[in-house]
PDB file of N, CA and C in Angstrom:
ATOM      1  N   UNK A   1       0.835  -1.183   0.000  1.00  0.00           N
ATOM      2  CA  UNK A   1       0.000   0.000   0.000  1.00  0.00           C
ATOM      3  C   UNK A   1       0.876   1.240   0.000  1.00  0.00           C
ATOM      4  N   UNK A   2       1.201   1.645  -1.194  1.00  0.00           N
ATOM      5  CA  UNK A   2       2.606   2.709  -1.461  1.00  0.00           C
ATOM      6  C   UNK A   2       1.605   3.743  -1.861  1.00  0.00           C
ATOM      7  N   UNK A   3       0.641   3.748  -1.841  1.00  0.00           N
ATOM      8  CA  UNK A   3      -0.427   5.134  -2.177  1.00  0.00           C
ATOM      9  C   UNK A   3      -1.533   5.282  -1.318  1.00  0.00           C
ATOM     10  N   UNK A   4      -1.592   5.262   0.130  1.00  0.00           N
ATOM     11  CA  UNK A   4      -3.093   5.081   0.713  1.00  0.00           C
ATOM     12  C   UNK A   4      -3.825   5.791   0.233  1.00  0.00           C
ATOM     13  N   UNK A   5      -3.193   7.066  -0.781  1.00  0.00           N
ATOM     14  CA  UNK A   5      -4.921   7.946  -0.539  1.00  0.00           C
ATOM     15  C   UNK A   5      -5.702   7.325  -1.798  1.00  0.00           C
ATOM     16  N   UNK A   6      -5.302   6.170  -2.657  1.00  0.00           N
ATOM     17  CA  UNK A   6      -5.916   5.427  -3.349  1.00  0.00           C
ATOM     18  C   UNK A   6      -7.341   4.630  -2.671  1.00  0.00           C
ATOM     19  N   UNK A   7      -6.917   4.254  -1.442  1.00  0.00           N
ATOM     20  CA  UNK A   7      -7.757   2.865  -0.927  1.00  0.00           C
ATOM     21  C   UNK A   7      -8.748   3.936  -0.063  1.00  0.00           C
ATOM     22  N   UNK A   8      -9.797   3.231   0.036  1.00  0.00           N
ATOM     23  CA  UNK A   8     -10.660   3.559   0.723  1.00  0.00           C
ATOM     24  C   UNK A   8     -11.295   2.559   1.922  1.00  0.00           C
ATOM     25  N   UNK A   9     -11.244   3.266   2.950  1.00  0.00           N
ATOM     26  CA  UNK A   9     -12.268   1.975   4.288  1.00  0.00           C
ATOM     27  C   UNK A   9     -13.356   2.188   4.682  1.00  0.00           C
ATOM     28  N   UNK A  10     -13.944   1.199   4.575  1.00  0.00           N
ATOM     29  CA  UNK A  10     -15.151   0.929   5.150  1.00  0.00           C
ATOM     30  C   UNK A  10     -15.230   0.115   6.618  1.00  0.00           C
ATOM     31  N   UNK A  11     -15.773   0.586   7.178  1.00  0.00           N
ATOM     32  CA  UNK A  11     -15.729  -0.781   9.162  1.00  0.00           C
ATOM     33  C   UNK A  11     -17.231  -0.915   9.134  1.00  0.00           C
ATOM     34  N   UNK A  12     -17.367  -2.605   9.080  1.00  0.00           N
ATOM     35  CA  UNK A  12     -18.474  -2.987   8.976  1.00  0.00           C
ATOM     36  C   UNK A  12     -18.316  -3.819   9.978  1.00  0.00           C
ATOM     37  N   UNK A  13     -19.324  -3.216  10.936  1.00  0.00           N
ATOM     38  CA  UNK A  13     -19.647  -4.118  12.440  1.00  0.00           C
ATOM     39  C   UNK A  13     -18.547  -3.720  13.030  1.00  0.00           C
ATOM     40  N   UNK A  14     -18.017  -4.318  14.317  1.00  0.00           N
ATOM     41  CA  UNK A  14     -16.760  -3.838  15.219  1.00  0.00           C
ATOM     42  C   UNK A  14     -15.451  -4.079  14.899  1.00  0.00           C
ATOM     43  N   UNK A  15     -15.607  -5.203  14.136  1.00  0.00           N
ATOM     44  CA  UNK A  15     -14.323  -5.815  14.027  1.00  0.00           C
ATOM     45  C   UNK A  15     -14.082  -6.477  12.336  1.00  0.00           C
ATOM     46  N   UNK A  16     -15.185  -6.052  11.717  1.00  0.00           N
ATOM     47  CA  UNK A  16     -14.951  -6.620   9.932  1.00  0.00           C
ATOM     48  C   UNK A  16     -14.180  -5.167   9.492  1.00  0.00           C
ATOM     49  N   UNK A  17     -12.950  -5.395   8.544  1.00  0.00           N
ATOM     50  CA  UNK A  17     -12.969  -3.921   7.543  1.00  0.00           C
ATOM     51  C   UNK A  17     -12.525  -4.205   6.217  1.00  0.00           C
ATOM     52  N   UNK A  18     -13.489  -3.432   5.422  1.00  0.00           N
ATOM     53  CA  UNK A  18     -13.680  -3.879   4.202  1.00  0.00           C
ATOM     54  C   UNK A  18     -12.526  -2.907   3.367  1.00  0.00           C
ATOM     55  N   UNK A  19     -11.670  -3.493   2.542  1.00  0.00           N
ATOM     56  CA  UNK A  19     -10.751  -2.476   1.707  1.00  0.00           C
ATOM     57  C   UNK A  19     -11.109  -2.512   0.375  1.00  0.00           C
ATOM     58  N   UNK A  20     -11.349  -1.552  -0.227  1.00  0.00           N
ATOM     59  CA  UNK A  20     -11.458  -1.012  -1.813  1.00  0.00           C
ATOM     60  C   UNK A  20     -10.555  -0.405  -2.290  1.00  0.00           C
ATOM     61  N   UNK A  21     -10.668  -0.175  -3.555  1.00  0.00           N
ATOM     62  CA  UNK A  21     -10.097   0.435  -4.122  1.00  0.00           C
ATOM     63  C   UNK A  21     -10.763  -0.036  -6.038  1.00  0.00           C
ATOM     64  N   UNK A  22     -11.615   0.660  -6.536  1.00  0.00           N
ATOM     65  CA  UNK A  22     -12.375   1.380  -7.912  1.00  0.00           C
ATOM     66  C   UNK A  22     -13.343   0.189  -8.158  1.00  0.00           C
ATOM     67  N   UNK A  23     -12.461  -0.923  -8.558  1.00  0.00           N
ATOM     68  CA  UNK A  23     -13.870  -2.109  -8.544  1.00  0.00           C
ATOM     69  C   UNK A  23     -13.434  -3.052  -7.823  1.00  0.00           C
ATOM     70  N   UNK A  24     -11.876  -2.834  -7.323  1.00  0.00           N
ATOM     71  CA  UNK A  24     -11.317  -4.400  -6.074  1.00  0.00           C
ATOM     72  C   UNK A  24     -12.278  -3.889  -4.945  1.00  0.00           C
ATOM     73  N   UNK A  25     -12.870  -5.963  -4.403  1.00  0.00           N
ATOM     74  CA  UNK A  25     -13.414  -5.923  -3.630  1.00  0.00           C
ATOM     75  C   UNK A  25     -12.542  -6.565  -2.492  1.00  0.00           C
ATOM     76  N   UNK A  26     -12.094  -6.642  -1.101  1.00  0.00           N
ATOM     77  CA  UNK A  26     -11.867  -7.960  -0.534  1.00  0.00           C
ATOM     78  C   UNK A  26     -13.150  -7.961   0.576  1.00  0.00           C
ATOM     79  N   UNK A  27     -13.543  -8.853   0.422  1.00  0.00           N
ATOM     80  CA  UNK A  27     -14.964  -9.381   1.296  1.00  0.00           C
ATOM     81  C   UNK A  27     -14.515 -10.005   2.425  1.00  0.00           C
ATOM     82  N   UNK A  28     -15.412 -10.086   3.618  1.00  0.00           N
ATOM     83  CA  UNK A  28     -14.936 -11.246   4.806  1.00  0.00           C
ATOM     84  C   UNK A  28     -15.195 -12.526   4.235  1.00  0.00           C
ATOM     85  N   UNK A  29     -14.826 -13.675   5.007  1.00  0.00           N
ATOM     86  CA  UNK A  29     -14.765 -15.222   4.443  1.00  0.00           C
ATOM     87  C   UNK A  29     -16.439 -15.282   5.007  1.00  0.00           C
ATOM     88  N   UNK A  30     -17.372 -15.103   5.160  1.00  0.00           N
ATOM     89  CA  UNK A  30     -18.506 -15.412   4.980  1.00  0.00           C
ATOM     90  C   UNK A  30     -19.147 -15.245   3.577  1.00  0.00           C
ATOM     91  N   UNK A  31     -18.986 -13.909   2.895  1.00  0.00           N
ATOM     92  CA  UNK A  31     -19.170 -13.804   1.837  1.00  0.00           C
ATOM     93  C   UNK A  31     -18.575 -14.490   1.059  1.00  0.00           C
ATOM     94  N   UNK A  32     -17.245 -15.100   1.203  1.00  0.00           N
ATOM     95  CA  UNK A  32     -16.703 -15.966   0.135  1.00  0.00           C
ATOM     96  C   UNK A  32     -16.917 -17.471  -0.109  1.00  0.00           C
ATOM     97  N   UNK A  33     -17.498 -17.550   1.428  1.00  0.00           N
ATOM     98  CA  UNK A  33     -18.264 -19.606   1.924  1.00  0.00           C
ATOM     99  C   UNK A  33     -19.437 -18.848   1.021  1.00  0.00           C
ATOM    100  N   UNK A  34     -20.279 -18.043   0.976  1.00  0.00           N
ATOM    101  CA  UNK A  34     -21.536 -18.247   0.660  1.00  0.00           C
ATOM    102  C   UNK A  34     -21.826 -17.943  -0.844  1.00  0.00           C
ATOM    103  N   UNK A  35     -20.754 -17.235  -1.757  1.00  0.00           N
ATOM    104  CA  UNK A  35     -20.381 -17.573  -2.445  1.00  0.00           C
ATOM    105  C   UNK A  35     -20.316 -18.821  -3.542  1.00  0.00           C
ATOM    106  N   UNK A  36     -19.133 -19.093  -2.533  1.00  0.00           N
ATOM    107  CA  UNK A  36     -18.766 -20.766  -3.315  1.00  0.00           C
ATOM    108  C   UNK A  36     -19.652 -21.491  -3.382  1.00  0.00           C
ATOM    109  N   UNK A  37     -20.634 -21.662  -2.162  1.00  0.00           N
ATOM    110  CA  UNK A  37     -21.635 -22.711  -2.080  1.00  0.00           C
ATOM    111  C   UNK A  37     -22.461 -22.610  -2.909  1.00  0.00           C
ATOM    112  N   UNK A  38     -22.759 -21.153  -3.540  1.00  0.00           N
ATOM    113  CA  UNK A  38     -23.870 -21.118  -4.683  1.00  0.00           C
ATOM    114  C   UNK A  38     -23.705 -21.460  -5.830  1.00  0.00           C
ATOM    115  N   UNK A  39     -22.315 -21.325  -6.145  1.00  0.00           N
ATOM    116  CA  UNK A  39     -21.952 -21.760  -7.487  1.00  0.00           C
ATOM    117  C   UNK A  39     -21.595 -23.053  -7.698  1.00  0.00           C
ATOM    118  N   UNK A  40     -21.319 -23.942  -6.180  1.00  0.00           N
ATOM    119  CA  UNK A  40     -21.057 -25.089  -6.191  1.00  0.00           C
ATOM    120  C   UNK A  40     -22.474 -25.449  -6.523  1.00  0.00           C
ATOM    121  N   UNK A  41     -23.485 -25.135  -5.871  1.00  0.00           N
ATOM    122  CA  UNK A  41     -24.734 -26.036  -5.934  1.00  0.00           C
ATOM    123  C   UNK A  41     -25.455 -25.664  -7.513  1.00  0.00           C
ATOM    124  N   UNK A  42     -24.958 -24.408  -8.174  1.00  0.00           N
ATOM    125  CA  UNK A  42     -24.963 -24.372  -9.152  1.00  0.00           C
ATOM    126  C   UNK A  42     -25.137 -25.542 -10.453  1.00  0.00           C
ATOM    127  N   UNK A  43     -23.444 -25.804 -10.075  1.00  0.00           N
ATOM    128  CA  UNK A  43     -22.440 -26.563 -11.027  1.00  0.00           C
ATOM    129  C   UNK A  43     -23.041 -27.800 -10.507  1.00  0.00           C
ATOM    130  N   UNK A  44     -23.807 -28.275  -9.384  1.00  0.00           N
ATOM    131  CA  UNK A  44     -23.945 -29.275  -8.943  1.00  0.00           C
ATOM    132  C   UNK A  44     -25.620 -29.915  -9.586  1.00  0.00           C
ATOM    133  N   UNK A  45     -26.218 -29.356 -10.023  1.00  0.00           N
ATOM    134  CA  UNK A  45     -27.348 -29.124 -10.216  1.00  0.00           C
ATOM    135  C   UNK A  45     -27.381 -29.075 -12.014  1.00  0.00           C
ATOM    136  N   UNK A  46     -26.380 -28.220 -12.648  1.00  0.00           N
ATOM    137  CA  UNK A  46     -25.447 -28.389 -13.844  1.00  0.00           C
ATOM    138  C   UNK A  46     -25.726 -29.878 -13.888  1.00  0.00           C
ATOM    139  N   UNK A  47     -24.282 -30.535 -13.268  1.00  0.00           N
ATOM    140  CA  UNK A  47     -24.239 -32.047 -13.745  1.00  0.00           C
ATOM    141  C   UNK A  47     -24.870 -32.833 -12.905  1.00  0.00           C
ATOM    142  N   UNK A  48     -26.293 -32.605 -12.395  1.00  0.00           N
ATOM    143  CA  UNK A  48     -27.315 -33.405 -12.386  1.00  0.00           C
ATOM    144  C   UNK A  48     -28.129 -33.935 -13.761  1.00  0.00           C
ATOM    145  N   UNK A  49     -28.338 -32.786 -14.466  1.00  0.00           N
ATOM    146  CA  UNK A  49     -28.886 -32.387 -15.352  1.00  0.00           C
ATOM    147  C   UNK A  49     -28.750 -32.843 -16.320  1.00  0.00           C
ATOM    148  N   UNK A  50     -26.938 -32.976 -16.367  1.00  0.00           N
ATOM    149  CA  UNK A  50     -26.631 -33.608 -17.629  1.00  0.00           C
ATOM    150  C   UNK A  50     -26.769 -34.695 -17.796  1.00  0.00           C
ATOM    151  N   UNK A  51     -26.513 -35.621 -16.152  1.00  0.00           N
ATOM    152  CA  UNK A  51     -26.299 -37.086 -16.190  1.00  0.00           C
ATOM    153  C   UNK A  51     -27.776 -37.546 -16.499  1.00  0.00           C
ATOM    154  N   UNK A  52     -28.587 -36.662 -15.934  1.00  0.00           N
ATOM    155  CA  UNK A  52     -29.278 -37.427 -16.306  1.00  0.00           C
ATOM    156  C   UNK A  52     -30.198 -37.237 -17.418  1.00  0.00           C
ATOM    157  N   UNK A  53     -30.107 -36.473 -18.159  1.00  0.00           N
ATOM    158  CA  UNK A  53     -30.159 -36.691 -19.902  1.00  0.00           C
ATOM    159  C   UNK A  53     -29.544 -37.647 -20.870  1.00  0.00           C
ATOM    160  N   UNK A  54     -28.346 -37.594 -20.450  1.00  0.00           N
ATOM    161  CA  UNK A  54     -27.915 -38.746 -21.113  1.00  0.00           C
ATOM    162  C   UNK A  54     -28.405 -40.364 -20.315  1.00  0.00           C
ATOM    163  N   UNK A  55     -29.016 -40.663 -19.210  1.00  0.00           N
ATOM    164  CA  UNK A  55     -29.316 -41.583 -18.674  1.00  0.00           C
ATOM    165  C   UNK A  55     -30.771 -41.982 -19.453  1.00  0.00           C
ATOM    166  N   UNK A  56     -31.188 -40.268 -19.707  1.00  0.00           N
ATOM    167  CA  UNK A  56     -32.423 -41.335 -20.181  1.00  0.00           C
ATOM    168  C   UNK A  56     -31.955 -41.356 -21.896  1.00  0.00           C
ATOM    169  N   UNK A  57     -31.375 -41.105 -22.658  1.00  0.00           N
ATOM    170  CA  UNK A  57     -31.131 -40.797 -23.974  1.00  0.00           C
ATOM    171  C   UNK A  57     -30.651 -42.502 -23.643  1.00  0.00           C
ATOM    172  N   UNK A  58     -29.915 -43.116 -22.609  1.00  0.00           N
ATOM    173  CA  UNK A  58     -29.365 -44.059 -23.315  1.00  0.00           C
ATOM    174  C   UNK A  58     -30.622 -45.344 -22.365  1.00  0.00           C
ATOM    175  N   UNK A  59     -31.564 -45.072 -21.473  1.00  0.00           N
ATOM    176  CA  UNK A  59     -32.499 -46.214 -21.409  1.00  0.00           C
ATOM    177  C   UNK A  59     -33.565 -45.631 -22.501  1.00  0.00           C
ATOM    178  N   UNK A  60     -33.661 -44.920 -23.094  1.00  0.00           N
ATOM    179  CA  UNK A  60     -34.872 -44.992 -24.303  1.00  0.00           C
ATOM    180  C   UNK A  60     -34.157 -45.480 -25.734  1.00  0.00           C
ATOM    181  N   UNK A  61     -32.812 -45.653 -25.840  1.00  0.00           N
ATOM    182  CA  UNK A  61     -32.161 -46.545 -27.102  1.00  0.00           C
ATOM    183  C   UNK A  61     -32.331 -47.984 -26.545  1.00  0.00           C
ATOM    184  N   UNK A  62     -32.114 -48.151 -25.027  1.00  0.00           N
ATOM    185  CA  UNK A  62     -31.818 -49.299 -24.505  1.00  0.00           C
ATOM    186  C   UNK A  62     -33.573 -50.229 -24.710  1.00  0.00           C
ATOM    187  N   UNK A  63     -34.279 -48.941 -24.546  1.00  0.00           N
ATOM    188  CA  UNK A  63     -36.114 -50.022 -24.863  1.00  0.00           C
ATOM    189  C   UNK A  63     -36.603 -49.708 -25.720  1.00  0.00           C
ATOM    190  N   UNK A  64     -35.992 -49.425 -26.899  1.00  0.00           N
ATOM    191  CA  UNK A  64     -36.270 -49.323 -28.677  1.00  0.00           C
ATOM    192  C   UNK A  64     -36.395 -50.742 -28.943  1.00  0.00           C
ATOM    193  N   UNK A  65     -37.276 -51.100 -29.270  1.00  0.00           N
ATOM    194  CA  UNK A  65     -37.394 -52.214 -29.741  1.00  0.00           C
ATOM    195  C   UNK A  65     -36.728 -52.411 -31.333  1.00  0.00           C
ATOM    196  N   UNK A  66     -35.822 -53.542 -31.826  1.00  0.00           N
ATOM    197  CA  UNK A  66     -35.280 -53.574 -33.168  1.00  0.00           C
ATOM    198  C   UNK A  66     -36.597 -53.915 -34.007  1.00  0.00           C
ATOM    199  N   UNK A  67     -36.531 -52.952 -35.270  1.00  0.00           N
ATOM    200  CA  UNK A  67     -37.249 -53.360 -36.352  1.00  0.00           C
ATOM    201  C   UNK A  67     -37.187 -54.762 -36.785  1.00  0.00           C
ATOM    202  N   UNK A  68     -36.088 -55.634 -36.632  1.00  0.00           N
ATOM    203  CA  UNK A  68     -36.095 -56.930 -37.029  1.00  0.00           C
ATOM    204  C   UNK A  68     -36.179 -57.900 -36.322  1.00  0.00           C
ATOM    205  N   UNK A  69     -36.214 -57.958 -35.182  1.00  0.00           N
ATOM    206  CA  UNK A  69     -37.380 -58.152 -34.445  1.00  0.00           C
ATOM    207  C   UNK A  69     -38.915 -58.789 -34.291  1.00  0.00           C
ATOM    208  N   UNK A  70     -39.378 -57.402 -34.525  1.00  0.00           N
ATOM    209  CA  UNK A  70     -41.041 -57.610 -35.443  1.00  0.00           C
ATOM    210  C   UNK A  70     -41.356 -58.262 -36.349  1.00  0.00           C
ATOM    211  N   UNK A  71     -40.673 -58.072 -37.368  1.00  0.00           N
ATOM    212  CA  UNK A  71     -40.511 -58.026 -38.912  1.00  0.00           C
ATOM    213  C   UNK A  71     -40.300 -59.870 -39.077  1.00  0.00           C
ATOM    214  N   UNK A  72     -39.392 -60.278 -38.240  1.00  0.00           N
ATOM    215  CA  UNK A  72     -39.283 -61.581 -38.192  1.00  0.00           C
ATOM    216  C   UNK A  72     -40.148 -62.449 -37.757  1.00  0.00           C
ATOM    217  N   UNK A  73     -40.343 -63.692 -38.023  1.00  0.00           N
ATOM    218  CA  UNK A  73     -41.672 -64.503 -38.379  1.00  0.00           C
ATOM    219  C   UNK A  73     -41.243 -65.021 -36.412  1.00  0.00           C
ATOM    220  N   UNK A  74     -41.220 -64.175 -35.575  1.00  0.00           N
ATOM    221  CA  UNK A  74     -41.009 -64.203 -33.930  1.00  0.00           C
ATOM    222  C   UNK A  74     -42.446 -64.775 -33.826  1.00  0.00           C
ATOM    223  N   UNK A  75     -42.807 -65.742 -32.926  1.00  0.00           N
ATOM    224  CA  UNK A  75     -44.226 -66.262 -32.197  1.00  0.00           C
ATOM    225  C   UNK A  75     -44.617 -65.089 -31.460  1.00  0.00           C
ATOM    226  N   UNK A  76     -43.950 -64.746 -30.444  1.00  0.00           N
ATOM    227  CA  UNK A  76     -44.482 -64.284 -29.387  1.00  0.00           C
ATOM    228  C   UNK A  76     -44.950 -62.612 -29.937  1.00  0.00           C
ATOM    229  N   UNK A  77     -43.694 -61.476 -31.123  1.00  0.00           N
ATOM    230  CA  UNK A  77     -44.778 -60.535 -31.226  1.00  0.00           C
ATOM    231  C   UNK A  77     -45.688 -61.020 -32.199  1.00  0.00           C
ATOM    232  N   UNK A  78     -45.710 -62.344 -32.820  1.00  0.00           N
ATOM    233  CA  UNK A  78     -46.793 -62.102 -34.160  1.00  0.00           C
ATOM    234  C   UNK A  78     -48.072 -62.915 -33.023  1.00  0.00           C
ATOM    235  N   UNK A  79     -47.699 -63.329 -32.138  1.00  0.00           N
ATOM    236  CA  UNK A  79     -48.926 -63.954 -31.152  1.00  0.00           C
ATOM    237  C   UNK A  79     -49.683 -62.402 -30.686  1.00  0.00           C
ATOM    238  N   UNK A  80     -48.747 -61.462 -30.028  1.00  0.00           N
ATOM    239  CA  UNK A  80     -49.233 -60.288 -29.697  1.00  0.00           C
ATOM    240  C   UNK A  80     -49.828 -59.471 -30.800  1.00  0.00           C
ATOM    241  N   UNK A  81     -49.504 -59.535 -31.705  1.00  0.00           N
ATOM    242  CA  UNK A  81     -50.086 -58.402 -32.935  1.00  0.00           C
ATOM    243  C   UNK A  81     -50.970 -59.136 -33.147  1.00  0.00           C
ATOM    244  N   UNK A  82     -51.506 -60.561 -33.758  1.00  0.00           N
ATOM    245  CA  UNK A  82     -52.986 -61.068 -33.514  1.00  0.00           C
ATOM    246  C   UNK A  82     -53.946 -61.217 -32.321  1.00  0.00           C
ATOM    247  N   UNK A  83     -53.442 -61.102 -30.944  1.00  0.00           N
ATOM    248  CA  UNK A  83     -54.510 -60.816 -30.044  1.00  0.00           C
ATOM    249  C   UNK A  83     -54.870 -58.982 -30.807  1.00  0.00           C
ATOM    250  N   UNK A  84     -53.923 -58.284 -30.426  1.00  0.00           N
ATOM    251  CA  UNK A  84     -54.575 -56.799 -30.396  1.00  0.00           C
ATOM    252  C   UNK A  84     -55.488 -56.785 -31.281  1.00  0.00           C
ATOM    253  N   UNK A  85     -54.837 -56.473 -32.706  1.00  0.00           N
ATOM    254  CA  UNK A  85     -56.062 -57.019 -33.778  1.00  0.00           C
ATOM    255  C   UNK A  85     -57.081 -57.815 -33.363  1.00  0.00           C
ATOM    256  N   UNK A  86     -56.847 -59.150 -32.838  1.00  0.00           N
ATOM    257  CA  UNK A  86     -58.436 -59.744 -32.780  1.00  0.00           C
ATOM    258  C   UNK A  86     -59.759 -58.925 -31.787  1.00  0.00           C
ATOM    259  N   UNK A  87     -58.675 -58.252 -30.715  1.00  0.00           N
ATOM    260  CA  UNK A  87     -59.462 -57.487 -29.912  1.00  0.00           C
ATOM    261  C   UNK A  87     -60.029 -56.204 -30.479  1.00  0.00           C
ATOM    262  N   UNK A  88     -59.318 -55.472 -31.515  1.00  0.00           N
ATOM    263  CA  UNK A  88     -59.855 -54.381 -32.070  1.00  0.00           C
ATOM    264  C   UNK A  88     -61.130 -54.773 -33.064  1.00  0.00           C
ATOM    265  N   UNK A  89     -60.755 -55.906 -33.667  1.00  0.00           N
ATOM    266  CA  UNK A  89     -62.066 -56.482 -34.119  1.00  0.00           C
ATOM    267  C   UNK A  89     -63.111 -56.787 -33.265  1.00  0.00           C
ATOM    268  N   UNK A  90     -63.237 -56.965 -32.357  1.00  0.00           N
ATOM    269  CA  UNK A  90     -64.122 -57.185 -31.462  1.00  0.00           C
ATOM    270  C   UNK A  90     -65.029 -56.391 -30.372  1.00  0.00           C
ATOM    271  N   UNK A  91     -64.078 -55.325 -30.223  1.00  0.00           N
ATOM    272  CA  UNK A  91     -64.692 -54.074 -29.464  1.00  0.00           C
ATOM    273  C   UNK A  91     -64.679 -52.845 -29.974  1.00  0.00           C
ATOM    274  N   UNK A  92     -63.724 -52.691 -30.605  1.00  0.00           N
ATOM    275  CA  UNK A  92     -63.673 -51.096 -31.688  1.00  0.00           C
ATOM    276  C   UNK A  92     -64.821 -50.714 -32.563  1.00  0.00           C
ATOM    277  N   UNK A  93     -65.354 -49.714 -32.591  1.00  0.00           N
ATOM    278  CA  UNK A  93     -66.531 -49.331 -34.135  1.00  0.00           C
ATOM    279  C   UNK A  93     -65.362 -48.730 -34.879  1.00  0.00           C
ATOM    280  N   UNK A  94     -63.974 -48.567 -34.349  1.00  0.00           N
ATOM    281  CA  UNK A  94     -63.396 -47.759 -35.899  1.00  0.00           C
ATOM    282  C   UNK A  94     -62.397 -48.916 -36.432  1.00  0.00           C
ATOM    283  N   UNK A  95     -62.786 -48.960 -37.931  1.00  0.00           N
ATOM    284  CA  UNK A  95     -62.091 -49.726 -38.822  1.00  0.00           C
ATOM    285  C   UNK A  95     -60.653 -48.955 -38.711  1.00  0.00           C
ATOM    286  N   UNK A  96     -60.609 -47.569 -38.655  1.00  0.00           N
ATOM    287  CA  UNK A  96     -59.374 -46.952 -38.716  1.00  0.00           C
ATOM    288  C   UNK A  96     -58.034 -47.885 -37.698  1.00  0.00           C
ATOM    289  N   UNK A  97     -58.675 -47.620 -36.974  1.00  0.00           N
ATOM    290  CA  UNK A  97     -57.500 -48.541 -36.160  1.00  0.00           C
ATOM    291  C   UNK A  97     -56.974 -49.478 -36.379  1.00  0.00           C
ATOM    292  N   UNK A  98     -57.744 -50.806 -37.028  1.00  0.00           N
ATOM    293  CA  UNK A  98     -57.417 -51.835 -37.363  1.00  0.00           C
ATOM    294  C   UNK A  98     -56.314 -52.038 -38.592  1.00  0.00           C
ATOM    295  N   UNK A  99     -57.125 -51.006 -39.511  1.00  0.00           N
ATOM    296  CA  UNK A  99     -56.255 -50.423 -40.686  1.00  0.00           C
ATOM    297  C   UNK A  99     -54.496 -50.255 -40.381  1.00  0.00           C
ATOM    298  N   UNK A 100     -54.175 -48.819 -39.172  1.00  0.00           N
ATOM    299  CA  UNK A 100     -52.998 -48.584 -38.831  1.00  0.00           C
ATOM    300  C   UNK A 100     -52.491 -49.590 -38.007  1.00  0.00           C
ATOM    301  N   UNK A 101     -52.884 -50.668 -37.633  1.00  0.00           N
ATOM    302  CA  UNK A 101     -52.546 -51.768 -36.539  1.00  0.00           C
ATOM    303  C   UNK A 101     -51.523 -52.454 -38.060  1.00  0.00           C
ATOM    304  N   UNK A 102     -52.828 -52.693 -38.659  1.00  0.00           N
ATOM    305  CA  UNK A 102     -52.131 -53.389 -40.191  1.00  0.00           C
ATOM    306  C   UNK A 102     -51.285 -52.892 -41.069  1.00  0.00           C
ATOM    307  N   UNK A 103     -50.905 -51.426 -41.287  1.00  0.00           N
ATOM    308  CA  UNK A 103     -50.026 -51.248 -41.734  1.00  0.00           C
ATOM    309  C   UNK A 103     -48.867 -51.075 -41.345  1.00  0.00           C
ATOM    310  N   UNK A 104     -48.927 -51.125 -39.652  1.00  0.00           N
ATOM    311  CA  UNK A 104     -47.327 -50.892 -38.875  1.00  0.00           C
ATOM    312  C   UNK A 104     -47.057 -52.125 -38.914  1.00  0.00           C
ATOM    313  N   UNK A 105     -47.962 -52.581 -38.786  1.00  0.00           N
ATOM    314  CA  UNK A 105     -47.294 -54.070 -38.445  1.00  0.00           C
ATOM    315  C   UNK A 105     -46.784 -54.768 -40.291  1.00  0.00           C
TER     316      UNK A 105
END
């Protein structure tokens, strides 16, 4: 401090003192815990966020069912695609449905 009449003081409470000088701040260590903690919970909240985007990006590839799969002469979905169908025949008034049942499949 080779220039005091640069710095300026502030006494906050009995025993805190705050030194400036144009935009330097030095703060007490409360302001600097409370601080950190915000930007920690920030950043923490950050890579919550991320993980778990990619968690679900990779269980919704993980329960994609493969097109070939279906497509293959499989019992169990061609057992399931003839119940639904038989049931849409049976309780539905719209032909529409039956229609798009039949063309996805």
């Amino acid at each position: 401090m080779n220039n005091y009449k640069d710095y300026s003081y502030s006494s906050k409470g009995l025993n805190k003192l705050i030194l400036y000088r144009s935009n330097f701040t030095i703060l007490s260590s409360v302001f600097k815990i409370t601080i950190v903690k915000f930007n920690f919970e920030l950043l923490s909240v950050d890579k919550g966020i991320s993980i778990t985007k990619v968690y679900k990006i990779k269980r919704i590839q993980k329960d994609l069912t493969p097109k070939n799969k279906i497509s293959n002469n499989n019992s169990k979905y061609s057992k399931h695609i003839l119940e639904v169908t038989y049931w849409i025949l049976l309780y539905s008034k719209n032909v529409y449905i039956l229609a798009f049942i039949i063309i996805i499949s």
